[in-house]
N, C-alpha and C. Protein backbone atom coordinates (compact mmCIF):
# COMPACT_ATOMS: atom_id res chain seq x y z
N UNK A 1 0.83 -1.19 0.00
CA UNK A 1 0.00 0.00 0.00
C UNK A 1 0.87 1.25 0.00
N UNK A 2 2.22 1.16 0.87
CA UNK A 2 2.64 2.22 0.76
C UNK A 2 3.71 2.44 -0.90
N UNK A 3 3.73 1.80 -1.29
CA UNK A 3 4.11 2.02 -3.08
C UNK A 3 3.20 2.76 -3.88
N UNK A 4 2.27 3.11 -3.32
CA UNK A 4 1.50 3.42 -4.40
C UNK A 4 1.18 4.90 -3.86
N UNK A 5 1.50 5.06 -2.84
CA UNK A 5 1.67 6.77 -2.56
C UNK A 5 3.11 7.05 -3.05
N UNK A 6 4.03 6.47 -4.05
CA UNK A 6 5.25 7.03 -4.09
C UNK A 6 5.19 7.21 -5.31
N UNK A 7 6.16 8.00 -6.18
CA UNK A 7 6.05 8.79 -7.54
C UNK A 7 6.43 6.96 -8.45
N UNK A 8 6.20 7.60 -9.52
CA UNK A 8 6.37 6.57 -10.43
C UNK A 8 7.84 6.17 -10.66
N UNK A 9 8.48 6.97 -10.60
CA UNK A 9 10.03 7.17 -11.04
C UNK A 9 10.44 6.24 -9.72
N UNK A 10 10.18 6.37 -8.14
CA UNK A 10 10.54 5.65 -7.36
C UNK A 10 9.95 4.31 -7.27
N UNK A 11 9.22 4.15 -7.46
CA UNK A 11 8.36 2.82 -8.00
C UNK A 11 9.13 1.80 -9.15
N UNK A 12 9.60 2.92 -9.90
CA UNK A 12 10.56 1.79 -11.30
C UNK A 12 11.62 1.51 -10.69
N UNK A 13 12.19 2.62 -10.10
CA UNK A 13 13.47 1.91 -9.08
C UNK A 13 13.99 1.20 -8.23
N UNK A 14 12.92 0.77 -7.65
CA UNK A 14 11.83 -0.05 -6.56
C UNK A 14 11.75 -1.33 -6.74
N UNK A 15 11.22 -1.44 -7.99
CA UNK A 15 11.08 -2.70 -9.03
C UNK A 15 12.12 -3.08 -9.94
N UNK A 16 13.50 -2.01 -10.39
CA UNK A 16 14.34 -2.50 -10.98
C UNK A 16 15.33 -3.22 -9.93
N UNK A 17 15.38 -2.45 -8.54
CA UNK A 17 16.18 -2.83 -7.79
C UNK A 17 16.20 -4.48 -7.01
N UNK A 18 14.73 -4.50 -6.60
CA UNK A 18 13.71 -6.00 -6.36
C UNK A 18 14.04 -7.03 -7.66
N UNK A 19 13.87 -6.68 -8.92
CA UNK A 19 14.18 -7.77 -9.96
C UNK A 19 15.69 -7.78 -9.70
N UNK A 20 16.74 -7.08 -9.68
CA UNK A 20 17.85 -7.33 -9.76
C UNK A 20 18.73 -8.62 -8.33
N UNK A 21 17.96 -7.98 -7.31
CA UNK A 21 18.17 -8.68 -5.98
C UNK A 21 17.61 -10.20 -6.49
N UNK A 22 16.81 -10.03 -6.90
CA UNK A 22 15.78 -11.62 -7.28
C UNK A 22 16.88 -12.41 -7.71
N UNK A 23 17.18 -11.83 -9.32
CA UNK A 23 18.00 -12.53 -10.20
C UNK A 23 19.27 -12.71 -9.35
N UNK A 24 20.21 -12.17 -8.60
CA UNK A 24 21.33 -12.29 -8.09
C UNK A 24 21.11 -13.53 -7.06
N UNK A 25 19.59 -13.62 -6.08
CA UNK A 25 20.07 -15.04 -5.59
C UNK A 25 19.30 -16.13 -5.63
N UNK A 26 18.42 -15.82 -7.27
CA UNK A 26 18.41 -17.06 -8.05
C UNK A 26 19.51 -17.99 -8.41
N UNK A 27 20.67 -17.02 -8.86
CA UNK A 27 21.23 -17.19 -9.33
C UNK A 27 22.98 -18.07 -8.64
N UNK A 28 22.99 -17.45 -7.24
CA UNK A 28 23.74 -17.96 -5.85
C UNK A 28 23.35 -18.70 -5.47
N UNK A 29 21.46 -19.84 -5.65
CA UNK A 29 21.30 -20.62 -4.68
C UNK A 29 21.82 -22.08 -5.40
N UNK A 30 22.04 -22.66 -4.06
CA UNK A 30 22.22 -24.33 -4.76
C UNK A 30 21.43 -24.85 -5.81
N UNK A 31 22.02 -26.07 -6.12
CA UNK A 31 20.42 -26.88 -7.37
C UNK A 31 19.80 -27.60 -6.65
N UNK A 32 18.88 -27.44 -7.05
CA UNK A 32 17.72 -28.37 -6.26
C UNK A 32 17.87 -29.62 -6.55
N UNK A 33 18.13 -30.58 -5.26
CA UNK A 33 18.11 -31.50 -5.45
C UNK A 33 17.05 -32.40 -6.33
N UNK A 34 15.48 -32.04 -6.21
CA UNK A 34 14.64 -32.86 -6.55
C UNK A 34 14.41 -32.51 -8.43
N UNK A 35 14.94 -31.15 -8.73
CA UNK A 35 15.22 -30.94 -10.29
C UNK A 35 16.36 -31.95 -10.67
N UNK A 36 17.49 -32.11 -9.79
CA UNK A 36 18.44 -33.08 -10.74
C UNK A 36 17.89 -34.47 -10.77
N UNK A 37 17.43 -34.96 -9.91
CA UNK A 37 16.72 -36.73 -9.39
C UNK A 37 15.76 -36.39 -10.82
N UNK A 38 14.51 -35.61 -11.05
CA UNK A 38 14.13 -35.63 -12.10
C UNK A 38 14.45 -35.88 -13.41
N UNK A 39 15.56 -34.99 -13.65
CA UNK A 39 16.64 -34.87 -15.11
C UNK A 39 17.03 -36.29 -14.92
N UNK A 40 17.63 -37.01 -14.19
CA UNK A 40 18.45 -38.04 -14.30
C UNK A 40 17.28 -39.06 -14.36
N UNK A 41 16.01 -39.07 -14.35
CA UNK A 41 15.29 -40.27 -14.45
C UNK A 41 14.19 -39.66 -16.03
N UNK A 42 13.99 -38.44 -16.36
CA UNK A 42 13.37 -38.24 -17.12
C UNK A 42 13.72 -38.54 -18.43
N UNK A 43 12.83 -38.58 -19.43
CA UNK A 43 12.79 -39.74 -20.72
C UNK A 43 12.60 -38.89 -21.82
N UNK A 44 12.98 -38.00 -22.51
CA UNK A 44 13.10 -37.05 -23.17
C UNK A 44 11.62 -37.42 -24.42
N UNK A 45 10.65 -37.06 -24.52
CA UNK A 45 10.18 -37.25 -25.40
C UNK A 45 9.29 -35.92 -26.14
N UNK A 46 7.95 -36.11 -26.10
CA UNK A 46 6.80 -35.10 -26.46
C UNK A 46 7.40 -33.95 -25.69
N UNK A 47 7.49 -33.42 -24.17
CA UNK A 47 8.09 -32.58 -23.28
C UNK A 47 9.10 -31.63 -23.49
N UNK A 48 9.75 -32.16 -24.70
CA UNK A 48 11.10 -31.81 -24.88
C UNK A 48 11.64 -30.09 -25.34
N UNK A 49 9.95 -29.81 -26.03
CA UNK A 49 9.89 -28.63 -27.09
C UNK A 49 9.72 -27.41 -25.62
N UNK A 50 8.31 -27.86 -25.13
CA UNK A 50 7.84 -27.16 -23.95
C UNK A 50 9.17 -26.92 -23.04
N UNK A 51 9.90 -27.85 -22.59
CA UNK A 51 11.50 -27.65 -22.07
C UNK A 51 11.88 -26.35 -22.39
N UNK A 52 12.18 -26.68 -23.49
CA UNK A 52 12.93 -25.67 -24.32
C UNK A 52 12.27 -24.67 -24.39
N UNK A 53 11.27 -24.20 -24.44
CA UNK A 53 10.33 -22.95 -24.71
C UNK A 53 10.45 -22.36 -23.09
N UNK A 54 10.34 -23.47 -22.15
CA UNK A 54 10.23 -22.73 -20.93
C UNK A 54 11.75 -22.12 -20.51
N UNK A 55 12.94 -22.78 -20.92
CA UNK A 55 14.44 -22.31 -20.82
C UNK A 55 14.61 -20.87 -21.43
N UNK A 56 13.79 -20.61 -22.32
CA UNK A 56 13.84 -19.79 -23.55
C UNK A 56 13.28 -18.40 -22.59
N UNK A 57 12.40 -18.95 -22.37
CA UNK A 57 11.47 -17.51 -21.58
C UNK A 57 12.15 -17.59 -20.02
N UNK A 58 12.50 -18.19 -19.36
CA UNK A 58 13.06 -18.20 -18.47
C UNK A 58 14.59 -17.28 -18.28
N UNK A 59 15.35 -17.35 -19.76
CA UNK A 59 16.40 -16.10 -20.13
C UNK A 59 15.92 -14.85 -20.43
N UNK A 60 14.63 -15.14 -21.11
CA UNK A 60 14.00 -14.00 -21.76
C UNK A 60 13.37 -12.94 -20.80
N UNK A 61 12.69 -12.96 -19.79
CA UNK A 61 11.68 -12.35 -19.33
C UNK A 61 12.77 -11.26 -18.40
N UNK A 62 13.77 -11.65 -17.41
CA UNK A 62 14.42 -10.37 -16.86
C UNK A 62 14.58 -9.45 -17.65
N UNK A 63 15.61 -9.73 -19.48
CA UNK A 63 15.95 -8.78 -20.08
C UNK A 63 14.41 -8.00 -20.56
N UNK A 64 12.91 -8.62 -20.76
CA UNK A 64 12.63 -7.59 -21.12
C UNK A 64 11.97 -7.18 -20.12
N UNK A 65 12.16 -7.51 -18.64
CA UNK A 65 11.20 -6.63 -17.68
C UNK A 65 11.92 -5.46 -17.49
N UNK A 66 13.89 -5.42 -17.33
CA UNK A 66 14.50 -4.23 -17.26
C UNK A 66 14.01 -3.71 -18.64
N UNK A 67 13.85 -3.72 -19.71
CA UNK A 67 13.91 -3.37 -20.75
C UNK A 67 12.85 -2.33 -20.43
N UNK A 68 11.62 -2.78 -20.29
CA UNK A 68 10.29 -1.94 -19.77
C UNK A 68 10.34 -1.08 -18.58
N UNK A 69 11.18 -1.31 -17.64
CA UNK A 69 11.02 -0.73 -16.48
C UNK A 69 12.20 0.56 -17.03
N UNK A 70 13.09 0.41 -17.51
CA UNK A 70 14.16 1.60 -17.66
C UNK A 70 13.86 2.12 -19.08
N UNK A 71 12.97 1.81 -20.43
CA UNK A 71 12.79 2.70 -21.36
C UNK A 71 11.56 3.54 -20.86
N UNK A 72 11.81 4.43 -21.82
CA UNK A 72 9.84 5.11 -21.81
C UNK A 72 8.98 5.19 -22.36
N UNK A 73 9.14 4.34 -23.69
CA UNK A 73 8.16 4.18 -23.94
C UNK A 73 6.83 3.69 -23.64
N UNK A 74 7.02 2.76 -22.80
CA UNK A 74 5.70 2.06 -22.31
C UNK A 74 5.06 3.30 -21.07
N UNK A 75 5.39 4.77 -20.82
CA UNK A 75 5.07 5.44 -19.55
C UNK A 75 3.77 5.79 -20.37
N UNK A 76 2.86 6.27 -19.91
CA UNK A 76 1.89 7.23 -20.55
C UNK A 76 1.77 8.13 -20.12
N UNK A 77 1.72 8.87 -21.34
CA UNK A 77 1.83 10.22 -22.26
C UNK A 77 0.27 11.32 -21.86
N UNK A 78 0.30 12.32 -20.91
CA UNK A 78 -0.75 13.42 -20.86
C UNK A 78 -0.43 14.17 -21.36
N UNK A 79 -1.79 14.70 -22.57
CA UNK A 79 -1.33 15.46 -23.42
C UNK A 79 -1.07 16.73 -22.41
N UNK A 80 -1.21 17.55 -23.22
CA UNK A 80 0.04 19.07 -22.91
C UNK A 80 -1.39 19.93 -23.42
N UNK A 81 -1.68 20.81 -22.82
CA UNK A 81 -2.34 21.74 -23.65
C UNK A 81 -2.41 23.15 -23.89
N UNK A 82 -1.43 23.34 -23.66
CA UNK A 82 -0.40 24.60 -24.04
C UNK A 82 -0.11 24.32 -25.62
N UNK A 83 0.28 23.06 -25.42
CA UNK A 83 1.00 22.51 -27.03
C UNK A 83 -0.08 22.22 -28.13
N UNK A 84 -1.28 22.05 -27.38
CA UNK A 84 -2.13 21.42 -28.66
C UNK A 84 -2.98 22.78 -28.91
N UNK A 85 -3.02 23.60 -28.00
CA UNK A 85 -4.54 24.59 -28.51
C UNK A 85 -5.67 24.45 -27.83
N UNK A 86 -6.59 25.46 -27.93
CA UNK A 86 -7.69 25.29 -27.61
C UNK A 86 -8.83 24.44 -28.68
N UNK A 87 -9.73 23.58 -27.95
CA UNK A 87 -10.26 22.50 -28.42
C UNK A 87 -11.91 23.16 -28.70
C-alpha cells in the first residue's frame, strides 16, 4: 500500500532494484536436489519442445522486464495543452 503513494520514477526503481536482488540469488542458490533426481530419471520425449520454450522464456523475461522498467516508452503520455490549442 505504501508504493502506491510514491512517484512513479521511485516505484521503477523499486522494481528495478527488487528484480535485480531476485536474479542475483536465483542465481547464488544451490540446485535443487529434486530438479536433478528428475533430469536423471526423465525420458526425453513429447516434453522436450515445452522444455525448451520454458528455458527460452526463463532467459527471456528479466531482459525484457529491465527493458520496460528503464525505457519510456511504455510510460503514458498526458497530453500538454499549451501545445495542442484550444479544443
Amino acid at each position: 500500500a505504501g508504493a502506491l503513494l510514491m512517484g512513479m520514477r521511485a516505484q521503477r526503481r523499486i522494481a528495478i532494484t527488487l528484480l535485480l536482488i531476485g536474479l542475483v540469488f536465483v542465481n547464488i542458490a544451490s540446485v535443487n536436489p529434486y530438479f536433478v533426481a528428475t533430469l536423471e530419471t526423465w525420458v526425453q520425449g513429447r516434453f522436450l519442445n515445452f522444455n525448451g520454450a520454458a528455458q527460452f522464456l526463463s532467459l527471456l523475461w528479466p531482459a525484457s522486464a529491465l527493458w520496460f522498467l528503464l525505457h519510456s516508452i511504455h510510460r503514458r503520455k498526458h497530453p500538454d495543452p499549451a501545445r495542442d490549442g484550444p479544443h
